[in-house]
Structure formats: structure tokens, C-alpha cells
Protein backbone atom coordinates (compact mmCIF):
# COMPACT_ATOMS: atom_id res chain seq x y z
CA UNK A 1 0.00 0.00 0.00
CA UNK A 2 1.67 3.30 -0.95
CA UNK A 3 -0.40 5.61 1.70
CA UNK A 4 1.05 8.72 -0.11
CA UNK A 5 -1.84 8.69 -2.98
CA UNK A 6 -4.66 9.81 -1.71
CA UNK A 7 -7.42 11.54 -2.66
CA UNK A 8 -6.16 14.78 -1.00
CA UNK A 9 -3.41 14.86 -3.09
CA UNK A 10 -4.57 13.79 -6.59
CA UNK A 11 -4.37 17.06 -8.46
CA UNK A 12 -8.08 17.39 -10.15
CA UNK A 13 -8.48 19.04 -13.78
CA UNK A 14 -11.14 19.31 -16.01
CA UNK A 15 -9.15 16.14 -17.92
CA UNK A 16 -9.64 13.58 -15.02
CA UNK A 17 -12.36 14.89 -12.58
CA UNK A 18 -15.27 12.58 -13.96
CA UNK A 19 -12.29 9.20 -13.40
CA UNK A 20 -11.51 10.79 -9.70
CA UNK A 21 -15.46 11.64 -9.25
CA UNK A 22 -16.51 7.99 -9.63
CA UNK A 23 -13.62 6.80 -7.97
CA UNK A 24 -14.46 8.89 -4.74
CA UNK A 25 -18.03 7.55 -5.24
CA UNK A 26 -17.17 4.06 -4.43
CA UNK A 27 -15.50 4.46 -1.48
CA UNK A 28 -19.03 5.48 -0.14
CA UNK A 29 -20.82 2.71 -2.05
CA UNK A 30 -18.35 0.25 -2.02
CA UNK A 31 -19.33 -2.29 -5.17
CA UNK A 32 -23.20 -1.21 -5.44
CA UNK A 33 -22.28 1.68 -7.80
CA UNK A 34 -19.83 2.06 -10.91
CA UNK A 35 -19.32 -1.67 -10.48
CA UNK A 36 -16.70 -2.58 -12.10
CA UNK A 37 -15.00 0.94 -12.90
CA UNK A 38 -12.73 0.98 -15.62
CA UNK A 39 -10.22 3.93 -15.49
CA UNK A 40 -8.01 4.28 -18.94
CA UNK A 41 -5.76 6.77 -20.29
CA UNK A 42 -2.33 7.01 -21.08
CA UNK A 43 0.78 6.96 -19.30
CA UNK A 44 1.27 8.99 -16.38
CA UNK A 45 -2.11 10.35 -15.91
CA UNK A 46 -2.86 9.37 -12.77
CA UNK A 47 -4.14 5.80 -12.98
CA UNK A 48 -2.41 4.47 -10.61
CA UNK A 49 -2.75 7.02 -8.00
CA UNK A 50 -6.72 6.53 -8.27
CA UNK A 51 -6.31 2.73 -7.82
CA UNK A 52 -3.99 3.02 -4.47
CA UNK A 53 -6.36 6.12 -3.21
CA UNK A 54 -9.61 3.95 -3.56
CA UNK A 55 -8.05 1.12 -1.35
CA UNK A 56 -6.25 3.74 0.95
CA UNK A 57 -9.94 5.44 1.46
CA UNK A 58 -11.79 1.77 1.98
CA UNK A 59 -9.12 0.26 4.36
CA UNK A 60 -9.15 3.77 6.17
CA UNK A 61 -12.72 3.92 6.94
CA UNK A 62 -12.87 0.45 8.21
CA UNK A 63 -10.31 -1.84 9.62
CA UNK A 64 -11.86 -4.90 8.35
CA UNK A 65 -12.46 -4.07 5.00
CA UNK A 66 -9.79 -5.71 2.98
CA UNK A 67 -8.49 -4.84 -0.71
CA UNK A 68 -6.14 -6.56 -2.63
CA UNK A 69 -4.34 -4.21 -5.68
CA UNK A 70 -2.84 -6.20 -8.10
CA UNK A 71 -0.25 -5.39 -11.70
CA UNK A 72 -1.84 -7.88 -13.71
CA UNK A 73 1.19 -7.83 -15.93
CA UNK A 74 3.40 -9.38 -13.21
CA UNK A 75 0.80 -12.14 -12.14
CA UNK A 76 1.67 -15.91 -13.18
CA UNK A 77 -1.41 -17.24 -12.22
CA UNK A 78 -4.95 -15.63 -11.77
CA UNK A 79 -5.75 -18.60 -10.07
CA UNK A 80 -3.41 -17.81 -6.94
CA UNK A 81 -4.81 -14.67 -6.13
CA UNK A 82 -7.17 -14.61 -2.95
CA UNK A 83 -10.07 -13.27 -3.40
CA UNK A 84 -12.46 -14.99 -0.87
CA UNK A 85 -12.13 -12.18 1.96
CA UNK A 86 -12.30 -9.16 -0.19
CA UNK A 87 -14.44 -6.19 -0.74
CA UNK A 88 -11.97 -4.75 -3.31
CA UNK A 89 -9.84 -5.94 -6.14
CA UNK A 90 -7.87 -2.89 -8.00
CA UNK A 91 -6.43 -4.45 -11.37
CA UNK A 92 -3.60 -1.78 -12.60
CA UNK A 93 -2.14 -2.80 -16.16
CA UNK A 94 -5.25 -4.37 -17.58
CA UNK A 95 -4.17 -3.80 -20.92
CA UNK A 96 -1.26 -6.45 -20.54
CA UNK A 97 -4.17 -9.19 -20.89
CA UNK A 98 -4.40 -8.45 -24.25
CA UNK A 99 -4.52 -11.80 -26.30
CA UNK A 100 -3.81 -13.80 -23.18
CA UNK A 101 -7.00 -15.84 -23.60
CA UNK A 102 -6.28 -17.82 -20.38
CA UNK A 103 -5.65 -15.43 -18.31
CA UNK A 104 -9.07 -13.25 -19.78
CA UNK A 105 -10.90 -16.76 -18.75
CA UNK A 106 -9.44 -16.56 -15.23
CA UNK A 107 -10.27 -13.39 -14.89
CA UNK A 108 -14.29 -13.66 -15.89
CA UNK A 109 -14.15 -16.27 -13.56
CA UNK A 110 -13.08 -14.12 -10.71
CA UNK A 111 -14.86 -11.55 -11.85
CA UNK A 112 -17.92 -13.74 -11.39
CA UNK A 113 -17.13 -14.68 -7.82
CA UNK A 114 -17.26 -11.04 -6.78
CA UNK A 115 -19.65 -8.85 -8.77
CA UNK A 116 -22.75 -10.95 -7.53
CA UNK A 117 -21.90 -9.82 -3.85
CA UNK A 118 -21.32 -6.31 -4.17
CA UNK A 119 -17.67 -6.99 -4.27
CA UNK A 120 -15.92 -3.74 -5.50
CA UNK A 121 -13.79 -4.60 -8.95
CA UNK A 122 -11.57 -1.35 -10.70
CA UNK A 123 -9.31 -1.84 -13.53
CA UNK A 124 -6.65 0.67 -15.48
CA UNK A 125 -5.91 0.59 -18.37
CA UNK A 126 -3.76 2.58 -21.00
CA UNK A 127 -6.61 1.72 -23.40
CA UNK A 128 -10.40 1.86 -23.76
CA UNK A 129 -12.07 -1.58 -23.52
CA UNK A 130 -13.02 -1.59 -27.34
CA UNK A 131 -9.03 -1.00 -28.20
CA UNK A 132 -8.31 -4.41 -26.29
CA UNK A 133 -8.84 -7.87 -27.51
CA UNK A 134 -10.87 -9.19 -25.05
CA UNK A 135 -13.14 -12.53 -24.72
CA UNK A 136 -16.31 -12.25 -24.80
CA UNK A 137 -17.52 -13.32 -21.56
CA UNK A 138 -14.78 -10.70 -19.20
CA UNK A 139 -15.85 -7.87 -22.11
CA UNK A 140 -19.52 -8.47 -21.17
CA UNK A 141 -18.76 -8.16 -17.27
CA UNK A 142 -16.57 -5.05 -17.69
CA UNK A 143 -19.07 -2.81 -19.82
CA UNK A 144 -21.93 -3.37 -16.91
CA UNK A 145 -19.76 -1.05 -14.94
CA UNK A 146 -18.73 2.68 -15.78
CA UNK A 147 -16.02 3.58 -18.00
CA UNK A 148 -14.02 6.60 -16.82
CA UNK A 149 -10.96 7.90 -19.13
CA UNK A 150 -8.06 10.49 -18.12
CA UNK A 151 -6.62 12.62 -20.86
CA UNK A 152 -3.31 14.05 -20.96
């Protein structure tokens, strides 16, 4: 957990205020709103910072809440992660899934343990959805939620 980004210190603009906007709203309503919240944009725009400022906000209010932030491009194996006790999962590097059918099919498969139970899911990307080659079934999961991009 980097506890230095925060919301208090993400600098707002008229280019990312709708991605921080949502991403303060589910810290209140953690996964019955904007569920799952896909933040894109390119390179240093703040991705990142949103991703570790959503879990530093949920762990903050309550002790027991538990998030787990994960850079999908240096996971081996979706099937290790642990995702029975969490109210969170922030997925940073999405786009590194790209033609990685496996690890897509892993991922819908998570994704279906934890949207059903108000389980919070957010995803960055330096791409829109529609740019990524994506199965079907994760696509289908992802564009339920809100789509939220940061220009530069």
C-alpha cells in the first residue's frame, strides 16, 4: 500500500475529474455503484494514484475491509490470487491481458465470484475496452460497470 496517494493529493483538472469523481463515489458505495470501474488513459495520468487512493480510502474507513491491488502484468497465475475475503480488487495494467485468452478466462471467472456480492472490482488501463482484444464473456462483465478515461 503506498499511503502517499490519496485523494487529497490527486491534483483534479477538467481532464480527469469525472475518473476521480466515480472513484471517490465508491468508497461510499463500495461495489453497489460504478461496479466494475474501468479507469483508462495514457501513461502517467494518474491511474495508478486513483487505484492506491480507492483502497487507501476503503481500508481507512474500516479496519476490516480488505483490498487486494494487483499489476496484472506481473501475475503468473490468476488462479493464486485470494479473493475470498475481499471487498476490493484494484487491477492496474489491464491492458497487458491483451490476447492472453487464459488469463481473460481466469479473470471472468473471478470476476464472477465477486460482482454478484457487491464486491468492488476497478481496472486501469492505457486503453479503452473496445481498443483491447478481449473474450467475450470478461468484455460483457466489464461494460456493466462505468467507463471513466483520463486525458493528458
Amino acid at each position: 500500500m503506498i499511503e502517499s496517494y490519496n485523494f487529497d493529493n490527486f491534483i483534479v483538472t477538467n481532464k480527469n475529474e469525472f475518473a476521480y469523481s466515480a472513484s471517490k463515489a465508491i468508497t461510499q458505495f463500495v461495489g453497489t455503484s460504478y461496479n466494475p470501474l474501468f479507469i483508462y488513459g495514457s501513461t502517467r495520468v494518474g491511474k495508478t494514484h486513483l487505484l492506491y487512493a480507492i483502497m487507501n480510502e476503503i481500508i481507512g474507513k474500516d479496519k476490516n475491509n480488505n483490498a487486494l491491488y494487483v499489476d496484472i502484468a506481473t501475475v503468473k497465475n490468476i488462479q493464486d490470487l485470494k479473493i475470498k475475503d475481499i471487498n476490493v480488487l484494484l487491477i492496474d495494467n489491464f491492458e497487458s491481458i491483451k490476447g492472453n485468452y487464459k488469463v481473460q478466462k481466469d479473470l471472468a471467472e473471478k470476476f464472477k465470484q465477486l460482482l454478484p456480492y457487491d464486491k468492488q472490482i476497478v481496472l486501469s488501463s492505457r486503453y479503452a475496452l473496445n481498443k483491447l482484444d478481449t473474450l467475450y464473456d470478461l468484455r460483457i462483465q466489464i461494460e456493466k460497470g462505468l467507463y471513466a478515461e483520463i486525458e493528458k
